[in-house]
C-alpha atoms as a PDB file:
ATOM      1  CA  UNK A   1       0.000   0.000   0.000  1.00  0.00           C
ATOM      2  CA  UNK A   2       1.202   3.783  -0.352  1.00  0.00           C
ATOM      3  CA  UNK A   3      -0.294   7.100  -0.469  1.00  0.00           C
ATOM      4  CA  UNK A   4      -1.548   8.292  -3.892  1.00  0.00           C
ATOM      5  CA  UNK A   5      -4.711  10.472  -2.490  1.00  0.00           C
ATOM      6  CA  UNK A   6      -3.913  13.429   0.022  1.00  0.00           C
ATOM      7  CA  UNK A   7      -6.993  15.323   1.409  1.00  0.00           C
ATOM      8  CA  UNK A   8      -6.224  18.842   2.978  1.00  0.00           C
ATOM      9  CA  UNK A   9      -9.392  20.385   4.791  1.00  0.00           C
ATOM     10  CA  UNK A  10      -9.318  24.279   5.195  1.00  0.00           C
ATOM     11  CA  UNK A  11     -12.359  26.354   6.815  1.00  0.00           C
ATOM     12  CA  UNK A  12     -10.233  28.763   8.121  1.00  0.00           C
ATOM     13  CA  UNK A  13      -7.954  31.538   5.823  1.00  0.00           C
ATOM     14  CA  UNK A  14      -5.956  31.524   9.423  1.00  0.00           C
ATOM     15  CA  UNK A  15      -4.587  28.203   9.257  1.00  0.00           C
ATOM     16  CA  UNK A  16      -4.745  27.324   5.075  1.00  0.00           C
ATOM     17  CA  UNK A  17      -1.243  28.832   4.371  1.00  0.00           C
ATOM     18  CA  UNK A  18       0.228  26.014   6.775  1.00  0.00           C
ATOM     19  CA  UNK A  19      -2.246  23.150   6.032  1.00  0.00           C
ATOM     20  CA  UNK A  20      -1.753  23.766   2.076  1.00  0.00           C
ATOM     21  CA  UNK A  21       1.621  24.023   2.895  1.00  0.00           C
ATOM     22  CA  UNK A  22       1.977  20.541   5.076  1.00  0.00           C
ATOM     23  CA  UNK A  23       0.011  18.620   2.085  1.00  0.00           C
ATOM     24  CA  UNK A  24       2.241  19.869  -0.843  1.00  0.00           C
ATOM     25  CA  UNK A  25       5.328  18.589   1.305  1.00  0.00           C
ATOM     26  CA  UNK A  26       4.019  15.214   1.832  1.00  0.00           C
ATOM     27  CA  UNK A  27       2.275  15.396  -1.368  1.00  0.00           C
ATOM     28  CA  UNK A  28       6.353  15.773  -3.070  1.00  0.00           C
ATOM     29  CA  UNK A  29       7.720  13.546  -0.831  1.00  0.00           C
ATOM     30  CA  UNK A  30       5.046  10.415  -1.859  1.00  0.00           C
ATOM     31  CA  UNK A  31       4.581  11.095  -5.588  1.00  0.00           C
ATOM     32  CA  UNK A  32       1.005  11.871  -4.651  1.00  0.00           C
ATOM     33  CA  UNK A  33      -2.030  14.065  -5.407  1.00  0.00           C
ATOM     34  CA  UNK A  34      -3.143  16.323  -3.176  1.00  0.00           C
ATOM     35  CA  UNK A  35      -6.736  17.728  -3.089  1.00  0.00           C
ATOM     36  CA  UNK A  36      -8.064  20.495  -1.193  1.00  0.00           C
ATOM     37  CA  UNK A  37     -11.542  21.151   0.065  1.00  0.00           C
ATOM     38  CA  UNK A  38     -12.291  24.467   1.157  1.00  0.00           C
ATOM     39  CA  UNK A  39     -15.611  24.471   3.397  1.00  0.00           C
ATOM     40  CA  UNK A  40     -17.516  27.553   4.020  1.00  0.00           C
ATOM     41  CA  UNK A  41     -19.509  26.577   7.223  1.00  0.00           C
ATOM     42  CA  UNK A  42     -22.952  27.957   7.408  1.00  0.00           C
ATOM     43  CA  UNK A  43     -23.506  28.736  11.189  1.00  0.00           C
ATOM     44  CA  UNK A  44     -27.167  28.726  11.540  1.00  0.00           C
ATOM     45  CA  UNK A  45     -28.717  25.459  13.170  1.00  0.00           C
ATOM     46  CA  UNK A  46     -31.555  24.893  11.726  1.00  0.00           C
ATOM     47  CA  UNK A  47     -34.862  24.470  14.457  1.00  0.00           C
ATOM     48  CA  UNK A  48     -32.798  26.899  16.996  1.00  0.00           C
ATOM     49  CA  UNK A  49     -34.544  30.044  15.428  1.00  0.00           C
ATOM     50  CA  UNK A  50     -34.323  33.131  17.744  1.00  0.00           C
ATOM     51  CA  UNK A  51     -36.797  36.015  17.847  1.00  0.00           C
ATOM     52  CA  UNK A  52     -36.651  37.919  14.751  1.00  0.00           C
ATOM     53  CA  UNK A  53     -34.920  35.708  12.618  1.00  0.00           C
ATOM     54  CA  UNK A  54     -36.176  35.744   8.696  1.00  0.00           C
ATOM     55  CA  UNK A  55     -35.359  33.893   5.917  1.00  0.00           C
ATOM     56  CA  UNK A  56     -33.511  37.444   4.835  1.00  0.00           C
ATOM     57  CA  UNK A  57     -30.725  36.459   7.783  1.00  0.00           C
ATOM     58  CA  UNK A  58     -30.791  32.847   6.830  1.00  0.00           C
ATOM     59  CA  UNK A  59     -29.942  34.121   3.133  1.00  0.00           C
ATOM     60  CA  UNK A  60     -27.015  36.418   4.891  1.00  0.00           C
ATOM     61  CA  UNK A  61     -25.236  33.962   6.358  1.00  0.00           C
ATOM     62  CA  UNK A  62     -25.352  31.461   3.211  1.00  0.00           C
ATOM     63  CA  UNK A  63     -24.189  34.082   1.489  1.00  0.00           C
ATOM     64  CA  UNK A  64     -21.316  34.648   3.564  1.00  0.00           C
ATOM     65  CA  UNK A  65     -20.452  31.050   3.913  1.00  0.00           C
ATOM     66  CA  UNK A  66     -20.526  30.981   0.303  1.00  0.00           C
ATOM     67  CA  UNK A  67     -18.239  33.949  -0.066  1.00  0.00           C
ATOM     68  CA  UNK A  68     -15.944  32.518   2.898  1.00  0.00           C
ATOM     69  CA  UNK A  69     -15.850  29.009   0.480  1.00  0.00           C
ATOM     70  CA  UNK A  70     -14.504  31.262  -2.327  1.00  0.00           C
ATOM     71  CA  UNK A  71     -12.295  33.172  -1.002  1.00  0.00           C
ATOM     72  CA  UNK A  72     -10.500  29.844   0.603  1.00  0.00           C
ATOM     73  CA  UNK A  73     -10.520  28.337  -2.829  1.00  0.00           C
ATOM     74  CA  UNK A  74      -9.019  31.364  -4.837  1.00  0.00           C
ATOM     75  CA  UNK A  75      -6.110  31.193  -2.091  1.00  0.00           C
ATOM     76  CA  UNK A  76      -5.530  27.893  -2.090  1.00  0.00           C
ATOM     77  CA  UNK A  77      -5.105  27.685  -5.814  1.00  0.00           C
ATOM     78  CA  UNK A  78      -3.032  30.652  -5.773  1.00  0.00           C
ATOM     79  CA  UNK A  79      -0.755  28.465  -3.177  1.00  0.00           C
ATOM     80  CA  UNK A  80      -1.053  25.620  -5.146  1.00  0.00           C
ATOM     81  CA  UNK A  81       0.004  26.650  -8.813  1.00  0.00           C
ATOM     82  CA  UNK A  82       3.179  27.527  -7.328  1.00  0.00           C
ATOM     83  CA  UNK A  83       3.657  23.979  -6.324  1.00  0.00           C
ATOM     84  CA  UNK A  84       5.332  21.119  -8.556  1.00  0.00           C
ATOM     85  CA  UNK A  85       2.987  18.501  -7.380  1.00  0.00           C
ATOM     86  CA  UNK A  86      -0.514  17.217  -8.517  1.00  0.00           C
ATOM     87  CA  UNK A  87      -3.239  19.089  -7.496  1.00  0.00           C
ATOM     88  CA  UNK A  88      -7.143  20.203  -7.228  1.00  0.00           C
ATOM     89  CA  UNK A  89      -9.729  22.497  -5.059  1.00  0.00           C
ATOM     90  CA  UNK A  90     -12.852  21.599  -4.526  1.00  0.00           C
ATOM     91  CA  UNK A  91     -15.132  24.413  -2.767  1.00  0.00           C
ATOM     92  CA  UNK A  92     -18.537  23.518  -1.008  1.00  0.00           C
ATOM     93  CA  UNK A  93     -20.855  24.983   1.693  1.00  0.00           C
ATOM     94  CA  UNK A  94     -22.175  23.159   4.367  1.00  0.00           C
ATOM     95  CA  UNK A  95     -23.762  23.751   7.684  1.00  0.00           C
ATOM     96  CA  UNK A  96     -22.195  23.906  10.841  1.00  0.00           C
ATOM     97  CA  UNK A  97     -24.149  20.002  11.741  1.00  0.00           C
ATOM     98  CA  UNK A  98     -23.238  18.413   8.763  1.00  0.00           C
ATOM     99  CA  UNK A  99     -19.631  19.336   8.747  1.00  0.00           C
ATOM    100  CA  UNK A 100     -19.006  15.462   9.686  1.00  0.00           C
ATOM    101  CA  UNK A 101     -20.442  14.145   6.930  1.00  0.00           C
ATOM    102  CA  UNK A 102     -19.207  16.801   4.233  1.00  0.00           C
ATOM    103  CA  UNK A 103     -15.890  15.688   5.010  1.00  0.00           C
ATOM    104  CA  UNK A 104     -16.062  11.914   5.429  1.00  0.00           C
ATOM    105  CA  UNK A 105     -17.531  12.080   1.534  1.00  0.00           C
ATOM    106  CA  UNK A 106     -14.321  13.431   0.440  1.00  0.00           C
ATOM    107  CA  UNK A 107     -11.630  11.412   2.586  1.00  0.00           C
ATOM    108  CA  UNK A 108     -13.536   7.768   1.896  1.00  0.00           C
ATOM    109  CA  UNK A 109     -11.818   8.158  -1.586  1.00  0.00           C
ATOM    110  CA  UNK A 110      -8.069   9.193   0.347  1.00  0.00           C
ATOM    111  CA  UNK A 111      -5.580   7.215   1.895  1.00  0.00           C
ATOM    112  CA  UNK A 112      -4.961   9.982   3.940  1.00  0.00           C
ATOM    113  CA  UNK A 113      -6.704  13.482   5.213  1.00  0.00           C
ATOM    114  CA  UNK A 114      -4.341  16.177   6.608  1.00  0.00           C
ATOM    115  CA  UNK A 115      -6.263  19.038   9.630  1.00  0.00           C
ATOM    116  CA  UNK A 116      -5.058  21.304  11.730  1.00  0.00           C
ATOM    117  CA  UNK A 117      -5.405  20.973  15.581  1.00  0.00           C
ATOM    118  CA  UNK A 118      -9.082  21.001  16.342  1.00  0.00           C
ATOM    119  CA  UNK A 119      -8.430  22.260  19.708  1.00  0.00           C
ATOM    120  CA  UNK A 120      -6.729  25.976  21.077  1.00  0.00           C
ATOM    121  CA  UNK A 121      -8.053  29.399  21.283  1.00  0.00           C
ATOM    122  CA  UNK A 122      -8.157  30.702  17.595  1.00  0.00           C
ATOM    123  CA  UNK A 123      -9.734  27.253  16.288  1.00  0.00           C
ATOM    124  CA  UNK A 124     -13.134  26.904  14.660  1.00  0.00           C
ATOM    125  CA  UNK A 125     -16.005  24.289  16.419  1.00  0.00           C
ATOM    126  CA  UNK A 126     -15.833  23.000  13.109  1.00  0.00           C
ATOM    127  CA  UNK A 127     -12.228  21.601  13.189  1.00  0.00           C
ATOM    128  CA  UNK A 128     -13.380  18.473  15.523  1.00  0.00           C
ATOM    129  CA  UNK A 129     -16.493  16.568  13.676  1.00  0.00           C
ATOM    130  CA  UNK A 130     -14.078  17.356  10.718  1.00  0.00           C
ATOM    131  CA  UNK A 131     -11.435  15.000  12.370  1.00  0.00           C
ATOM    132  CA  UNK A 132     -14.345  12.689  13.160  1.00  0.00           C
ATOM    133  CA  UNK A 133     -15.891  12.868   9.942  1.00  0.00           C
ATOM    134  CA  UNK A 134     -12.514  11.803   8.407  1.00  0.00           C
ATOM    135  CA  UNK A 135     -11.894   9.251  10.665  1.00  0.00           C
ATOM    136  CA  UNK A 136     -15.151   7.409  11.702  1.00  0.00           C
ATOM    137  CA  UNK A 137     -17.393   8.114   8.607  1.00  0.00           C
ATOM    138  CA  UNK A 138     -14.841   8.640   6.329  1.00  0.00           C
ATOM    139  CA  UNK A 139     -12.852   5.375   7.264  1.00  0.00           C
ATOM    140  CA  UNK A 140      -9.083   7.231   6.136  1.00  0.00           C
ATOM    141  CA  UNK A 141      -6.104   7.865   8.684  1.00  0.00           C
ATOM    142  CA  UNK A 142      -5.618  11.606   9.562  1.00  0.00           C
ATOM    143  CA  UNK A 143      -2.402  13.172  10.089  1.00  0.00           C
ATOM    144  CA  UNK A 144      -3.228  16.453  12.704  1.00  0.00           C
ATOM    145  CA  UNK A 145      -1.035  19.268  12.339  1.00  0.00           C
ATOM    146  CA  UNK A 146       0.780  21.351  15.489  1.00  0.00           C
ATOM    147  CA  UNK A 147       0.438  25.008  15.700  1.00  0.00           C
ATOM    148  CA  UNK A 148       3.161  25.495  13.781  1.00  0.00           C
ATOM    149  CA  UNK A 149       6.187  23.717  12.507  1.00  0.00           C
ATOM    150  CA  UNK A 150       8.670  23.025   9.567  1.00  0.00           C
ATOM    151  CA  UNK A 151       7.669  21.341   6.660  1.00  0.00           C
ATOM    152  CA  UNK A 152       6.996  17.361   7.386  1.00  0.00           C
ATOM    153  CA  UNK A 153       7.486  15.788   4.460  1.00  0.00           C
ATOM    154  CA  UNK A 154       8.611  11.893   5.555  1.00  0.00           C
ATOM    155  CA  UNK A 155       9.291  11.812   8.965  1.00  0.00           C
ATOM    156  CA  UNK A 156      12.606  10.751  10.060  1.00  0.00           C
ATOM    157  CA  UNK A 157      11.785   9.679  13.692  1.00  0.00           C
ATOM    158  CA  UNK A 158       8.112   8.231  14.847  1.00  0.00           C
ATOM    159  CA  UNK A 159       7.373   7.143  17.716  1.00  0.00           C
ATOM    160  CA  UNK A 160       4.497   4.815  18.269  1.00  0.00           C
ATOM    161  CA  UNK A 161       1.866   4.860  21.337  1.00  0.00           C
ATOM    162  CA  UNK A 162       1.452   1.264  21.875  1.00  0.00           C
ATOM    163  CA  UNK A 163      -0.890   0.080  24.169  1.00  0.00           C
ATOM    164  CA  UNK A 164      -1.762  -3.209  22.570  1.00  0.00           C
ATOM    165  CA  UNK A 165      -5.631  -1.684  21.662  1.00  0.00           C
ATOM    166  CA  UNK A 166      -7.462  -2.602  17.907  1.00  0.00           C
ATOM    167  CA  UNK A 167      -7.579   1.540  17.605  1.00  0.00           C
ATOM    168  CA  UNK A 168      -3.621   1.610  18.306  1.00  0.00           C
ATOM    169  CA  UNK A 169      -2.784  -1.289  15.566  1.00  0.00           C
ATOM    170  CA  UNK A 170      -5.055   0.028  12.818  1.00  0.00           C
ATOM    171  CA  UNK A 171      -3.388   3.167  13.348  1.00  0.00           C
ATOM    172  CA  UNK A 172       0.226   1.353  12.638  1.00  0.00           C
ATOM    173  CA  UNK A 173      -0.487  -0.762   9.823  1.00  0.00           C
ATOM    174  CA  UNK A 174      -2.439   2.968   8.072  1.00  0.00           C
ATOM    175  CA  UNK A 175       0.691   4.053   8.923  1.00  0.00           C
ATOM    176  CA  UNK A 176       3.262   1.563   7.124  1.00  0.00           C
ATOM    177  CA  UNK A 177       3.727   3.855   3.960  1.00  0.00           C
ATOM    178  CA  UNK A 178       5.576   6.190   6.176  1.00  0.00           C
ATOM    179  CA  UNK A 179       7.055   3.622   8.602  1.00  0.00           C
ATOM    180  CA  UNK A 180       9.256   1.987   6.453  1.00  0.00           C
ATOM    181  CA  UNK A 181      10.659   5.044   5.012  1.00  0.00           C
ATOM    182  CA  UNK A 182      11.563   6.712   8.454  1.00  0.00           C
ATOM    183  CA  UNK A 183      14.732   6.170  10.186  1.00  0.00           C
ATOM    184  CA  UNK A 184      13.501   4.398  13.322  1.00  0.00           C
ATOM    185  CA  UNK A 185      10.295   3.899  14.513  1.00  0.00           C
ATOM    186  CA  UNK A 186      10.103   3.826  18.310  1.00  0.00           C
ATOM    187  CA  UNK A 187       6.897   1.569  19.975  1.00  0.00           C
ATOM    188  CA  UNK A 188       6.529   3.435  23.037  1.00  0.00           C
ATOM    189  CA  UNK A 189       4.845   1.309  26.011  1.00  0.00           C
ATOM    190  CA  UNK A 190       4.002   2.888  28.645  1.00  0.00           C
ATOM    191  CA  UNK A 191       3.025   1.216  32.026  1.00  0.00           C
ATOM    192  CA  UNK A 192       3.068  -2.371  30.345  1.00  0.00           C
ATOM    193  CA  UNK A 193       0.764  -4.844  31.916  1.00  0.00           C
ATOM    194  CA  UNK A 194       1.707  -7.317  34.780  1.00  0.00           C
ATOM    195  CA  UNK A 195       0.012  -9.835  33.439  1.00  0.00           C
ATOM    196  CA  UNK A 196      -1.499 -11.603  30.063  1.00  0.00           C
ATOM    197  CA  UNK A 197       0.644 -13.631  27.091  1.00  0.00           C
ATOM    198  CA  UNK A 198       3.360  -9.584  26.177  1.00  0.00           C
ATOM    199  CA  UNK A 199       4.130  -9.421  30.103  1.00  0.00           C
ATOM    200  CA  UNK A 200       7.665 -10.412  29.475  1.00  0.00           C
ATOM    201  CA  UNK A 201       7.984  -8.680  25.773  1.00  0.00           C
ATOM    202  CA  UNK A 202       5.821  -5.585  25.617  1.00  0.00           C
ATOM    203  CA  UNK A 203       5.872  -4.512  22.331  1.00  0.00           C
ATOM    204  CA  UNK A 204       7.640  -7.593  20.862  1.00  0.00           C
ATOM    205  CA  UNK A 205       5.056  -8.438  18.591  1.00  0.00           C
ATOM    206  CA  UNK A 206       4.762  -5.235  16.553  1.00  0.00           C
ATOM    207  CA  UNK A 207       8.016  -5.214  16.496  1.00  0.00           C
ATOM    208  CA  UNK A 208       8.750  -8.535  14.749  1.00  0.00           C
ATOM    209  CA  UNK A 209       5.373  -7.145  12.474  1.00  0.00           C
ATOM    210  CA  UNK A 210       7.452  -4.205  11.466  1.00  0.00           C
ATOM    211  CA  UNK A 211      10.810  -5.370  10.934  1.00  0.00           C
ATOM    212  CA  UNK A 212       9.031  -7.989   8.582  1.00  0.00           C
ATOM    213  CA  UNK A 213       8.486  -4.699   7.003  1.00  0.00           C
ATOM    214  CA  UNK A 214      11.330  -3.416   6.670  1.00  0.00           C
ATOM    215  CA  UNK A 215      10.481  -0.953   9.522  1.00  0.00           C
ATOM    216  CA  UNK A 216      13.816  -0.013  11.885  1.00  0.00           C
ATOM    217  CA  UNK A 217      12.240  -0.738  14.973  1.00  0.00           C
ATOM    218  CA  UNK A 218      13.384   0.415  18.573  1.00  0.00           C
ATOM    219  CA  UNK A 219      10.934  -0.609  21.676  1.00  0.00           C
ATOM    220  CA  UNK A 220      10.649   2.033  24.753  1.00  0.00           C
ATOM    221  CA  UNK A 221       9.540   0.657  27.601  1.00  0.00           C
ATOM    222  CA  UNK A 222       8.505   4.021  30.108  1.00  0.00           C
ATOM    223  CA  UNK A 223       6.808   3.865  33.900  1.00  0.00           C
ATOM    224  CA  UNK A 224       4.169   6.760  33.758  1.00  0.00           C
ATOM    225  CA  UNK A 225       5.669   8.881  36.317  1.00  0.00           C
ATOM    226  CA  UNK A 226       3.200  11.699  35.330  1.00  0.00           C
ATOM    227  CA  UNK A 227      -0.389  12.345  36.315  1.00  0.00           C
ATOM    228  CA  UNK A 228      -1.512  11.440  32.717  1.00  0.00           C
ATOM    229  CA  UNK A 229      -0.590   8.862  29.916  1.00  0.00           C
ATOM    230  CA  UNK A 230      -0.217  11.950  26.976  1.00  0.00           C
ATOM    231  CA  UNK A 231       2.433  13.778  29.326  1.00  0.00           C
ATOM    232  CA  UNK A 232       4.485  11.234  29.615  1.00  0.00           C
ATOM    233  CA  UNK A 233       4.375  10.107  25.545  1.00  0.00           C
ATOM    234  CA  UNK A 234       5.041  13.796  25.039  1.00  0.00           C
ATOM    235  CA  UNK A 235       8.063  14.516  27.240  1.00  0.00           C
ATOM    236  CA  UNK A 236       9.373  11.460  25.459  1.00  0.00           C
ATOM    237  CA  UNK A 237       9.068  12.486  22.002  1.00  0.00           C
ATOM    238  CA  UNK A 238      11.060  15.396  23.007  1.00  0.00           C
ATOM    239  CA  UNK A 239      13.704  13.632  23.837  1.00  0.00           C
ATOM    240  CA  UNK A 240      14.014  11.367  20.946  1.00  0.00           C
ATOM    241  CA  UNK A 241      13.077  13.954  18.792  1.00  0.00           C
ATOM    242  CA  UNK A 242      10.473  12.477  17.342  1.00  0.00           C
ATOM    243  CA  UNK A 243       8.901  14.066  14.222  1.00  0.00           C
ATOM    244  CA  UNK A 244       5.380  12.253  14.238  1.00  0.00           C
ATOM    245  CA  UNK A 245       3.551  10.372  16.738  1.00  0.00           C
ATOM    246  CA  UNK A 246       1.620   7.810  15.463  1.00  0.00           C
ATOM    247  CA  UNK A 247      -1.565   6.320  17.870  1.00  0.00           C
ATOM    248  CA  UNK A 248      -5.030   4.917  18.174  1.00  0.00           C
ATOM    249  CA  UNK A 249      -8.184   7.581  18.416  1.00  0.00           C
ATOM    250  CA  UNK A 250     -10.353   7.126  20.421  1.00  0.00           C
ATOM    251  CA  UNK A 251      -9.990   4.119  23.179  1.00  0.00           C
ATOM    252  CA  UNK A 252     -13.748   4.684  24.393  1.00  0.00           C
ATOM    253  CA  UNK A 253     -16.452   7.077  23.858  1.00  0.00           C
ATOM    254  CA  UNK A 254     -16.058  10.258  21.941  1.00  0.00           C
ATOM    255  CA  UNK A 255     -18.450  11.621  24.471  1.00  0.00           C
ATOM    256  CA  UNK A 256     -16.596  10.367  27.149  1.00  0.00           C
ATOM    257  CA  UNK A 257     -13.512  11.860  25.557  1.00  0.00           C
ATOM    258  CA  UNK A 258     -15.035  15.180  25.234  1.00  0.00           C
ATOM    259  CA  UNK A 259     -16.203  15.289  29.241  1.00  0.00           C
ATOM    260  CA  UNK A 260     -13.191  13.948  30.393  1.00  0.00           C
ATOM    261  CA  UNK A 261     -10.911  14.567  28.018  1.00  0.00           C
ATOM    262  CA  UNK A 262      -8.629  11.196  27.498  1.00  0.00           C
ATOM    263  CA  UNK A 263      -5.237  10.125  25.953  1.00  0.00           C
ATOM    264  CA  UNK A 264      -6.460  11.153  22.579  1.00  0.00           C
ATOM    265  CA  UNK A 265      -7.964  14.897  23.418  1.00  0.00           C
ATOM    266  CA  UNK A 266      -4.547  15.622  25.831  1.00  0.00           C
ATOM    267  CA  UNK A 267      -2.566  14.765  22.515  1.00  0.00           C
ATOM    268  CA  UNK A 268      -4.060  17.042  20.388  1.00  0.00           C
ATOM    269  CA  UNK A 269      -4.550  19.930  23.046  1.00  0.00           C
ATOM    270  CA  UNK A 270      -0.749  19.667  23.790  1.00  0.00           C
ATOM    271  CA  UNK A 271       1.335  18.162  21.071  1.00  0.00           C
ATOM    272  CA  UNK A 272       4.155  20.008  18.931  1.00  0.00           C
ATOM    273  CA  UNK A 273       4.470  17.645  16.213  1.00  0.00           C
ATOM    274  CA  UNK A 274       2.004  16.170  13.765  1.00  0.00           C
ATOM    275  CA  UNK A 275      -0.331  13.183  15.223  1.00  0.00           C
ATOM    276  CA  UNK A 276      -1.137  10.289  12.790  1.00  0.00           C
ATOM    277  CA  UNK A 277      -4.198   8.608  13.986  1.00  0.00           C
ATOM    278  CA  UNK A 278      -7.215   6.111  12.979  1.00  0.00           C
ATOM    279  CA  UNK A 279      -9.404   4.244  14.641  1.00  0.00           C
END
């Protein structure tokens, strides 16, 4: 398997420079095409009606949404034709409900969707069911960019969040295409368990499933000595250096996640390098 289908998803002229930017790099790097789908989100929610309201207002903000859609699209073609890889833009409205499912229509035909961080305080409600959308309805790995950062291209250095789940090994095996071309891949367990068949070998399995690969593979075994699972995989990409984290979404509920938060929602909240995930 490789990557021949890269889907960037921009709502947001803030943060299309850098997305646009992150999928012509990978884009290059994988021989691949890269399409973009600008989304101008229509905020009304239909049945929540205030006071007032008239189908005048409803007309304003598809407008606007429709304006917002263009104006993404003109940029990110202007980006684009000064790229040297394959490209297209696609521009659609949608409403602020159905964001989910806009998006999982495009990424079902891409081996890969690239986001920015759904979470922080300049980032659209939108940027979460689009990560969702991608994931669960669309059925494609997402790669979720960091604030800010150089350009990713193939990363060098990867270190995996193992923790022996379904979510965490269909993340690896999406992941492959860029496994085998990295330097080292490093299967971070953390907090192994005390008992059951890996007690003795945490991580050995992957392993031997990688280097079959042709994946150089290096296994981390770490205590969590911090209050919570995602500080401890972060303070250890730092010091590996690690230029991607690859991991599960998702170990239970998404509403549980989004109450309490969870390994997955701490990632994304904190992390400085890109986060390749499925579920």
């Amino acid at each position: 398997m490789s990557f021949k289908t890269l889907l960037a998803v921009v709502t947001d002229q803030a943060h299309l420079s850098d997305t646009v930017a992150q999928g012509v790099s990978i884009a290059r790097a994988l021989d691949a095409h890269l399409d973009v789908v600008c989304i101008g989100v229509d905020r009304t929610q239909t049945g929540y009606y205030y006071a007032g309201m008239n189908a005048e207002v409803l007309q304003q903000t598809l407008q606007q949404a429709q304006q917002d859609a263009s104006g993404l699209a003109q940029e990110a073609k202007r980006q684009l034709g000064k790229s040297d890889v394959r490209w297209g833009v696609n521009e659609t409205v949608c409403q602020l409900a159905d964001i989910a499912r806009f998006v999982a229509s495009y990424a079902r035909f891409a081996d890969l969707t690239i986001v920015p961080r759904p979470y922080g305080d300049d980032r659209g409600v939108e940027l979460e069911p689009a990560v969702e959308g991608a994931m669960f309805e669309g059925q494609a790995p997402v790669i979720v960019l960091p604030e800010a950062g150089p350009d990713l291209a193939l990363p060098q250095r990867v270190a995996i969040g193992w923790n022996e789940s379904a979510e965490a090994l269909n993340a690896v095996r999406s992941a492959l295409p860029l496994l085998v071309q990295a330097q080292t891949a490093h299967i971070v367990v953390i907090d192994p368990p005390k008992h059951g068949p890996n007690r003795s070998d945490p991580g050995g399995q992957l392993s031997q499933y990688l280097a079959r690969h042709g994946v150089k593979v290096e296994i981390d075994v770490l205590s969590k000595t911090m209050p919570r699972v995602s500080d401890v995989m972060r303070r250890h990409v730092t010091d590996i250096d690690a230029d991607m984290i690859v991991m599960g979404a998702y170990g239970h509920s998404r509403f549980r996640e989004a109450i309490l938060g969870g390994a997955t929602r701490n990632m994304l909240e904190t992390c400085e390098v890109p986060v390749f995930m499925a579920h």
